[in-house]
C-alpha atoms as a PDB file:
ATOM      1  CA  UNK A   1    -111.090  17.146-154.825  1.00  0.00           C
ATOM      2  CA  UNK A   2    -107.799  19.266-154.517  1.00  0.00           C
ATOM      3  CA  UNK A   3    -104.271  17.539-154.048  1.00  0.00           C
ATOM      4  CA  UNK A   4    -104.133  18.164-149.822  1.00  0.00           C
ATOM      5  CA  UNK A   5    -107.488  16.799-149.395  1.00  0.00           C
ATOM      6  CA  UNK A   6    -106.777  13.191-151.342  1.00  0.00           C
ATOM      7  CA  UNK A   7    -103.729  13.136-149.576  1.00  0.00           C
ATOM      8  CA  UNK A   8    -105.217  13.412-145.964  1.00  0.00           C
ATOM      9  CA  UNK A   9    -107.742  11.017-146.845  1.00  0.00           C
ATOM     10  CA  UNK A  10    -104.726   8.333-148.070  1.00  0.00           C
ATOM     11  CA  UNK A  11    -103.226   9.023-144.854  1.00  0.00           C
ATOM     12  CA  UNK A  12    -106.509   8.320-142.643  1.00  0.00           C
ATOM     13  CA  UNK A  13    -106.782   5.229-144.406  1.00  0.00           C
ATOM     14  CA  UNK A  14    -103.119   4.204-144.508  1.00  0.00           C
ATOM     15  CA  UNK A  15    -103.338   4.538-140.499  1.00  0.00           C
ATOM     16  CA  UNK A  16    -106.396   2.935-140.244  1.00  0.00           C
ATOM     17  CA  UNK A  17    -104.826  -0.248-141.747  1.00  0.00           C
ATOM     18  CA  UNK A  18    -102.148  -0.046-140.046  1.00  0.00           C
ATOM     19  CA  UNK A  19    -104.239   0.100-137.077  1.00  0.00           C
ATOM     20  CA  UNK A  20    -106.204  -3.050-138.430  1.00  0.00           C
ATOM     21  CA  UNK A  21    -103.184  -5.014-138.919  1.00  0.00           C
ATOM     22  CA  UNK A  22    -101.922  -4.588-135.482  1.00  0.00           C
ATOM     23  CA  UNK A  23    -105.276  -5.413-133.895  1.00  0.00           C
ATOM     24  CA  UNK A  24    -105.318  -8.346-136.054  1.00  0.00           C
ATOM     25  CA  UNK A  25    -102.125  -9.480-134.739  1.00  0.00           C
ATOM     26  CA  UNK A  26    -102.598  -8.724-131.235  1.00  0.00           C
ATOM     27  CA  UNK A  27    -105.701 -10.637-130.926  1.00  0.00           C
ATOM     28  CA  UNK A  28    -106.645 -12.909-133.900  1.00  0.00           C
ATOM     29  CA  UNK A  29    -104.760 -16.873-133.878  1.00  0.00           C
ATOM     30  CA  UNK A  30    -102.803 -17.280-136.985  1.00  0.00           C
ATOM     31  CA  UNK A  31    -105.548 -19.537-138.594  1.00  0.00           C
ATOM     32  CA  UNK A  32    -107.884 -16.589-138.703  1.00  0.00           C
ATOM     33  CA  UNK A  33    -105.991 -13.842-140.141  1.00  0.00           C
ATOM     34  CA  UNK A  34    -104.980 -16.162-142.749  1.00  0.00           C
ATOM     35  CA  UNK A  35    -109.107 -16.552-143.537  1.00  0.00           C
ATOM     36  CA  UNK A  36    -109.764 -13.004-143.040  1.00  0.00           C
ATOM     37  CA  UNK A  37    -106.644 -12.090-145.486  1.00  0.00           C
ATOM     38  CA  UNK A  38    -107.451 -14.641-148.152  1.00  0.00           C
ATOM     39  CA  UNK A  39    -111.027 -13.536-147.572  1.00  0.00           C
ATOM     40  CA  UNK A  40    -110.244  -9.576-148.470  1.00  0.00           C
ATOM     41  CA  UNK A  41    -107.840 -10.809-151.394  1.00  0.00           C
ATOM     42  CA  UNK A  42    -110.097 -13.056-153.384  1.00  0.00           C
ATOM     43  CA  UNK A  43    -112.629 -10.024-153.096  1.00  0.00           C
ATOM     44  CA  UNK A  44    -110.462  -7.297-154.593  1.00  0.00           C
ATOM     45  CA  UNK A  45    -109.609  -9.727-157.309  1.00  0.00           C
ATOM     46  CA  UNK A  46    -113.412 -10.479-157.966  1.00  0.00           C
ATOM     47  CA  UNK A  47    -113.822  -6.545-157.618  1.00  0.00           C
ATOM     48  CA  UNK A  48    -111.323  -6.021-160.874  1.00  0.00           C
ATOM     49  CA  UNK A  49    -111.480  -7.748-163.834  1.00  0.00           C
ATOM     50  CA  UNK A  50    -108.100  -6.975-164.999  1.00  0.00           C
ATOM     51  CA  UNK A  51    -107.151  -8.684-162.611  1.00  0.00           C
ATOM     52  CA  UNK A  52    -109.130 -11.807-163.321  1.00  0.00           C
ATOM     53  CA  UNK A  53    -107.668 -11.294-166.981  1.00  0.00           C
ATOM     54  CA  UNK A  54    -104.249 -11.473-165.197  1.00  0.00           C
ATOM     55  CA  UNK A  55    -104.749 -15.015-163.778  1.00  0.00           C
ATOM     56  CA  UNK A  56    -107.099 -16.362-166.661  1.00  0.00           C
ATOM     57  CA  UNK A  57    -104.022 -15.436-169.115  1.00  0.00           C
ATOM     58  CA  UNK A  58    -101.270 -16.832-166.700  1.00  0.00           C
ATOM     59  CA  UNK A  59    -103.472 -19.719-165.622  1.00  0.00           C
ATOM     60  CA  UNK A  60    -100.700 -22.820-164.855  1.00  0.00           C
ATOM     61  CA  UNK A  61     -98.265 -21.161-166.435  1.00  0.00           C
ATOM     62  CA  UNK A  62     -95.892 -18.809-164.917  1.00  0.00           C
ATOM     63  CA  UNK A  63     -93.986 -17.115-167.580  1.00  0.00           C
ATOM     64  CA  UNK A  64     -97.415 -16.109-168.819  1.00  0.00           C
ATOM     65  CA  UNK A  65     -98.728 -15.152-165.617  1.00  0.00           C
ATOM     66  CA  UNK A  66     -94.937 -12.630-165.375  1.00  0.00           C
ATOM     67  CA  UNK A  67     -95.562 -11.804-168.748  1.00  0.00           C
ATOM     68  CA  UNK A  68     -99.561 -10.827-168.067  1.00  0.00           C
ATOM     69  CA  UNK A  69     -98.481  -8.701-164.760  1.00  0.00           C
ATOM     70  CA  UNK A  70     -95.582  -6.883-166.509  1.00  0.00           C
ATOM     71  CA  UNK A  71     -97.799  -5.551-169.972  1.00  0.00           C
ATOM     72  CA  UNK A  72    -100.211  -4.268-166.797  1.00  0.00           C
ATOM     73  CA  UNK A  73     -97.652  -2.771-164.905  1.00  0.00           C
ATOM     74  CA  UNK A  74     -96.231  -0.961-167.620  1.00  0.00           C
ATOM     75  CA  UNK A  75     -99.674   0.280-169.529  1.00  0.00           C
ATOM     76  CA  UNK A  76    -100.267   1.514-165.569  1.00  0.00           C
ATOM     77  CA  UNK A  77     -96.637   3.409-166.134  1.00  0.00           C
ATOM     78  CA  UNK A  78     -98.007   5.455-169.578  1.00  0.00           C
ATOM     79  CA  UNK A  79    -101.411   6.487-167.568  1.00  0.00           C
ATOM     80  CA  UNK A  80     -98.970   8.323-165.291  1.00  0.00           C
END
């Protein structure tokens, strides 16, 4: 997939969340979007397992937890 095409299909999606979000705000109570926004959270974090190694390495303690999101971050840097 060339370069223009990725980036018009990041755009359609950005503006389809954005659209999402404002719909969600115009017509879901705040009790709701909470549910639906925990609901799409604890799915991408089920969907990843770094993620999961994330909190099982920083589990109850924080400076772990910092420690386990910054070695991510930066072996995310080096792929780039």
């Amino acid at each position: 997939m060339d370069h223009g095409k990725k980036r018009s299909i990041n755009k359609n999606i950005q503006n389809w969340l954005s659209d999402l979000l404002n719909t969600m705000d115009e017509v879901l109570d705040d009790e709701t979007k909470t549910k639906l926004m925990a609901g799409c959270g604890k799915g991408c974090y089920n969907r990843f397992k770094f993620k999961r190694d994330i909190g099982a390495y920083g589990h109850r303690d924080m400076k772990k937890l910092i420690e386990a999101f910054k070695n991510n971050f930066e072996k995310s840097l080096e792929m780039v």
